[in-house]
C-alpha atoms as a PDB file:
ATOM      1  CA  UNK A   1      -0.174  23.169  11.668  1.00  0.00           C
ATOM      2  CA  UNK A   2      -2.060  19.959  10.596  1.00  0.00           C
ATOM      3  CA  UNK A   3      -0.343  16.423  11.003  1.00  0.00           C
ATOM      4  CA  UNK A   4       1.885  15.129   7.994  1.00  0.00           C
ATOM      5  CA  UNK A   5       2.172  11.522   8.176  1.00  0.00           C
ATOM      6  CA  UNK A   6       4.142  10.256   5.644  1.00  0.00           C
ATOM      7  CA  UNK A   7       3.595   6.265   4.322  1.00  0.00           C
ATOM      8  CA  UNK A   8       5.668   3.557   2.156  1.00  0.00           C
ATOM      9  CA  UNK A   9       2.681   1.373  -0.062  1.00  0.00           C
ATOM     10  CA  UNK A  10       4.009  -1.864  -2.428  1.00  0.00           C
ATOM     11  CA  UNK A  11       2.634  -2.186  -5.688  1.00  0.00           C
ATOM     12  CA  UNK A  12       2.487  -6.045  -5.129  1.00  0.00           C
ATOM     13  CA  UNK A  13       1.849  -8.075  -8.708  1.00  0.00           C
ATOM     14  CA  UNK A  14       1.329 -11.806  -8.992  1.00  0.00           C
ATOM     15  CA  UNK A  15       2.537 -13.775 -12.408  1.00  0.00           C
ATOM     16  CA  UNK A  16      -1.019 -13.208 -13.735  1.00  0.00           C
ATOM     17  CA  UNK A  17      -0.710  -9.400 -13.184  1.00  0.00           C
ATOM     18  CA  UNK A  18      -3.065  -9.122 -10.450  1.00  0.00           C
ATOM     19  CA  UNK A  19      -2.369  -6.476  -7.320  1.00  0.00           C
ATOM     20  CA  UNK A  20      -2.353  -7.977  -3.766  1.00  0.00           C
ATOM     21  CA  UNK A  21      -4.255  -5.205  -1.433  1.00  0.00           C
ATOM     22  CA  UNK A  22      -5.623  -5.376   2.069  1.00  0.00           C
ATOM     23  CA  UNK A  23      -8.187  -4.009   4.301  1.00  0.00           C
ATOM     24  CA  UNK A  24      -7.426  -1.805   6.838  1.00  0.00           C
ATOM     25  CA  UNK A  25      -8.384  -2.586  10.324  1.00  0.00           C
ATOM     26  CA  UNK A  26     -10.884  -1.913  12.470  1.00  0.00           C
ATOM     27  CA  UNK A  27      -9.810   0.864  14.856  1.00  0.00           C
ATOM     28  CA  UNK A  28      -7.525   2.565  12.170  1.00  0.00           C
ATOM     29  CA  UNK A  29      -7.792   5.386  10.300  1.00  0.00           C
ATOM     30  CA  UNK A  30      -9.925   4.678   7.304  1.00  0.00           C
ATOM     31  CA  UNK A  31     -11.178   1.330   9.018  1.00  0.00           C
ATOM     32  CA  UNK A  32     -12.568  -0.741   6.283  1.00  0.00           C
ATOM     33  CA  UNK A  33     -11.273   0.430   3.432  1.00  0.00           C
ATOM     34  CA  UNK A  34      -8.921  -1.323   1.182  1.00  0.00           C
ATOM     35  CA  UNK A  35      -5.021  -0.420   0.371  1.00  0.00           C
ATOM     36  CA  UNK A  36      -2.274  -1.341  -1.007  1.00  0.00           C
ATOM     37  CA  UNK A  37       0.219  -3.105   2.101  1.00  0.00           C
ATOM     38  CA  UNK A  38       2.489  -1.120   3.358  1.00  0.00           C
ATOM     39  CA  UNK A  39       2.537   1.614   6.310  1.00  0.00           C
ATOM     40  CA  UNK A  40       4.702   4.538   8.660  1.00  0.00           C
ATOM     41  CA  UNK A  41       7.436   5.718   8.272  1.00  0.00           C
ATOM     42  CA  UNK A  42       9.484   5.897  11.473  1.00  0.00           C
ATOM     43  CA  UNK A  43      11.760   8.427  12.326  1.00  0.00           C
ATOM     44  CA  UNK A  44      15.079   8.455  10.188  1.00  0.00           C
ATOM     45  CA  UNK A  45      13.296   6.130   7.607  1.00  0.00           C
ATOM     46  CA  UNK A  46      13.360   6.089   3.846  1.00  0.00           C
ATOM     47  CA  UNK A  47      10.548   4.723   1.921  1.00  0.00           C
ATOM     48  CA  UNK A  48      11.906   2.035   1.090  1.00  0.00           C
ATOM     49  CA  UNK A  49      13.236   0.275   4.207  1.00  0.00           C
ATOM     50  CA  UNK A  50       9.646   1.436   6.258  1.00  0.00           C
ATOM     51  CA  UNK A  51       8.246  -0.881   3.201  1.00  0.00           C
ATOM     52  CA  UNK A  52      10.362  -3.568   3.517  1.00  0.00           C
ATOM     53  CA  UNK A  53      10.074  -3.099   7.275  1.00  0.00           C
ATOM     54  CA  UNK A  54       6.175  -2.730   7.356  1.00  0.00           C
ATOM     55  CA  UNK A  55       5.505  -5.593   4.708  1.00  0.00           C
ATOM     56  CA  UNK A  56       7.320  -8.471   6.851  1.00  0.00           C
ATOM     57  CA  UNK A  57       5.714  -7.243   9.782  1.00  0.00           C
ATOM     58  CA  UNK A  58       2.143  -7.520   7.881  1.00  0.00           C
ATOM     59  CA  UNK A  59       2.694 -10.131   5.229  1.00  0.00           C
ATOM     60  CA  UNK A  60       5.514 -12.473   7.004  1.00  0.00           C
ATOM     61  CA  UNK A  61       7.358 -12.310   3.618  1.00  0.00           C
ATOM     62  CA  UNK A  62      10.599 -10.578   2.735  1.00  0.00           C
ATOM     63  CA  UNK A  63       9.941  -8.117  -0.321  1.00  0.00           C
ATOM     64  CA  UNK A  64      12.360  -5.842  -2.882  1.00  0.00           C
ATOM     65  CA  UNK A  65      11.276  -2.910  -2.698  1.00  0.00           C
ATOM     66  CA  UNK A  66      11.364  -1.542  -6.635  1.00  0.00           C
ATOM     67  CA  UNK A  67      11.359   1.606  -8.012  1.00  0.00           C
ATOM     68  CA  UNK A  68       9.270   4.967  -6.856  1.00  0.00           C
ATOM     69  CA  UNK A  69       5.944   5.148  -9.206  1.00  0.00           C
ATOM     70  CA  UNK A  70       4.336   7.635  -7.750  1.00  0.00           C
ATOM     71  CA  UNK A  71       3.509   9.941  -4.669  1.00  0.00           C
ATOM     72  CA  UNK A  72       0.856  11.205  -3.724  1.00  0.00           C
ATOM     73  CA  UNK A  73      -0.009  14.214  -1.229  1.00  0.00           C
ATOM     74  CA  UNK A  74      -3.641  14.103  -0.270  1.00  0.00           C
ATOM     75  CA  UNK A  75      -5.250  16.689   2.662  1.00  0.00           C
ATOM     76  CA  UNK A  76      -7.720  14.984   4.763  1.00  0.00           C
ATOM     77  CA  UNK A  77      -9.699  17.580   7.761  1.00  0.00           C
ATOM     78  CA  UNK A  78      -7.702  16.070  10.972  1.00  0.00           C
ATOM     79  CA  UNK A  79      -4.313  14.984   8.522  1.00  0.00           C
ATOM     80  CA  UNK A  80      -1.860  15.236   5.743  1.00  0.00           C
ATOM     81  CA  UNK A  81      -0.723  11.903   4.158  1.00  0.00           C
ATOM     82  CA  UNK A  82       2.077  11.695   1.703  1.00  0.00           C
ATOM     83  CA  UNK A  83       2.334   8.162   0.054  1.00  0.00           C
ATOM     84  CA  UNK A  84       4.995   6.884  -1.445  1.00  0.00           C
ATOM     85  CA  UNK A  85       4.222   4.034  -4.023  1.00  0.00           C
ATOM     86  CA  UNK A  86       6.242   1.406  -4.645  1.00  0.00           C
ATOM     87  CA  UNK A  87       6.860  -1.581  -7.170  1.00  0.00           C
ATOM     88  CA  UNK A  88       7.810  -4.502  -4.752  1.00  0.00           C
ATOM     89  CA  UNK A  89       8.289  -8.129  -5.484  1.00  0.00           C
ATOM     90  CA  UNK A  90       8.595 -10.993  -2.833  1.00  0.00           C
ATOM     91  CA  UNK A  91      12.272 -12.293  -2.453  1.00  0.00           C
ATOM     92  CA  UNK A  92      11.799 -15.039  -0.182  1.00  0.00           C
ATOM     93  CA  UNK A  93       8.595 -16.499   2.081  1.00  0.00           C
ATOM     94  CA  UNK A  94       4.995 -17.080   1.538  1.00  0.00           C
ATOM     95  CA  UNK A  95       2.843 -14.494   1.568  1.00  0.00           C
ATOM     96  CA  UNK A  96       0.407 -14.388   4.457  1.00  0.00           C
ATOM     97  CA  UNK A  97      -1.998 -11.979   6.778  1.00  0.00           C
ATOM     98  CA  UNK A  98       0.134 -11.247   9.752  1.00  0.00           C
ATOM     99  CA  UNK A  99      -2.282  -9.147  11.316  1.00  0.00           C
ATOM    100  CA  UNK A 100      -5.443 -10.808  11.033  1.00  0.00           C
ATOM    101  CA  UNK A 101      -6.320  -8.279   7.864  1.00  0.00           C
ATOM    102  CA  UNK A 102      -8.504  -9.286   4.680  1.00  0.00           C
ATOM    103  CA  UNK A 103      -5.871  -9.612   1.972  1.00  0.00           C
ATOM    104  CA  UNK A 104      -7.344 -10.159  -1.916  1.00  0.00           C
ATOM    105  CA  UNK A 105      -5.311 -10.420  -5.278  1.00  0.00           C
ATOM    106  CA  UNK A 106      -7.091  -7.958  -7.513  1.00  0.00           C
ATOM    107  CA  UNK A 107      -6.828  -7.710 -11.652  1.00  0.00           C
ATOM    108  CA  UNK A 108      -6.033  -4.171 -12.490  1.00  0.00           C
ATOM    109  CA  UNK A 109      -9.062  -3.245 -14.188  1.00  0.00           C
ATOM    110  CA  UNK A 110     -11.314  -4.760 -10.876  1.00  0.00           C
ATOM    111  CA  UNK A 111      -9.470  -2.374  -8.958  1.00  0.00           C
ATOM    112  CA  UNK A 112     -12.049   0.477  -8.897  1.00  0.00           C
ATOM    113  CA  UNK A 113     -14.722  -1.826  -7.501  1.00  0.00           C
ATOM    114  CA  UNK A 114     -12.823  -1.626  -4.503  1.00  0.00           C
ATOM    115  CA  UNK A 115     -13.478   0.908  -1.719  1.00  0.00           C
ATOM    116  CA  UNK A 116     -10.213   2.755  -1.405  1.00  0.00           C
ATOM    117  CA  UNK A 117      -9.275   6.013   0.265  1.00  0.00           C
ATOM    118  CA  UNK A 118      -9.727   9.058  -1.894  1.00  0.00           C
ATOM    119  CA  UNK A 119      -5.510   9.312  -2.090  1.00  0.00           C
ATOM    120  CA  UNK A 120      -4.996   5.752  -3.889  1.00  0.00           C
ATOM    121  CA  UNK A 121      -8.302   6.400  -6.341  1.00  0.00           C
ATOM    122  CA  UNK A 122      -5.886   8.505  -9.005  1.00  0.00           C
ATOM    123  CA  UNK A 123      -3.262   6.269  -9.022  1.00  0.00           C
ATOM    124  CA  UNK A 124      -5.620   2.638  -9.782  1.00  0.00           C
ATOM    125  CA  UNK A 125      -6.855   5.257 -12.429  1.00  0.00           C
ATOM    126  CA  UNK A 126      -3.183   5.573 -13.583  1.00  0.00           C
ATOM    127  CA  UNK A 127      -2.214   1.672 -13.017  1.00  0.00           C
ATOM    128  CA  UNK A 128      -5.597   0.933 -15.712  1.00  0.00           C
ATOM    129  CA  UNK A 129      -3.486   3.434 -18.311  1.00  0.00           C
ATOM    130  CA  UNK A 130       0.078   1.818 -16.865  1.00  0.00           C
ATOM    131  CA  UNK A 131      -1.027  -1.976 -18.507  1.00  0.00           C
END
């Protein structure tokens, strides 16, 4: 039976509309390839506290974490991921790279220049149509 991981992501927006995203590190899965923040669940976890958990931890900030958007299953060889996309918006703190990740605030149509995983590429698609 292959590994299901499931995953909280923020849909992050500045007041010019742009999307906050990061790179994942080297050493992960997907090294090098850009995301939207977020991470794990852990056991007993809803999406939306792993967000709120996971986004602290990686952007020092404290976030809401908004309504569902979207999720996404997506079969990779060694892995199943399930993502669960989120509209978030910070509550309190500055937004900074906690763990020593690139972080970039993106316009929605720039999005696709970006080298995502194949799981997010749909939904940019959808956030283009979404504006």
């Amino acid at each position: 039976m292959p590994l299901v991981i499931e995953v909280a992501a923020a849909l992050i927006r500045d007041t010019a509309g742009r999307y906050l995203i990061t790179q994942r590190r080297r050493g992960s899965h997907l090294a090098g390839l850009w995301e939207f923040p977020g991470g794990k669940l852990e056991a007993g976890e809803s999406p939306a506290i792993a967000l709120r958990r996971e986004l602290t931890e990686e952007l020092g900030a404290t976030f809401h974490v908004g309504k569902l958007v979207e999720t996404v299953r997506w079969e990779y060889p060694d892995r199943t991921v399930v993502l669960h996309f989120h509209d978030c918006r910070v509550e309190s703190g500055a937004i900074e790279p906690r763990e020593g990740q690139a972080m970039a605030w993106v316009e929605t149509e720039r999005l696709a220049a970006y080298d995502f995983p194949p799981a997010d590429r749909a939904l940019i698609e959808r956030l283009a149509a979404r504006r």
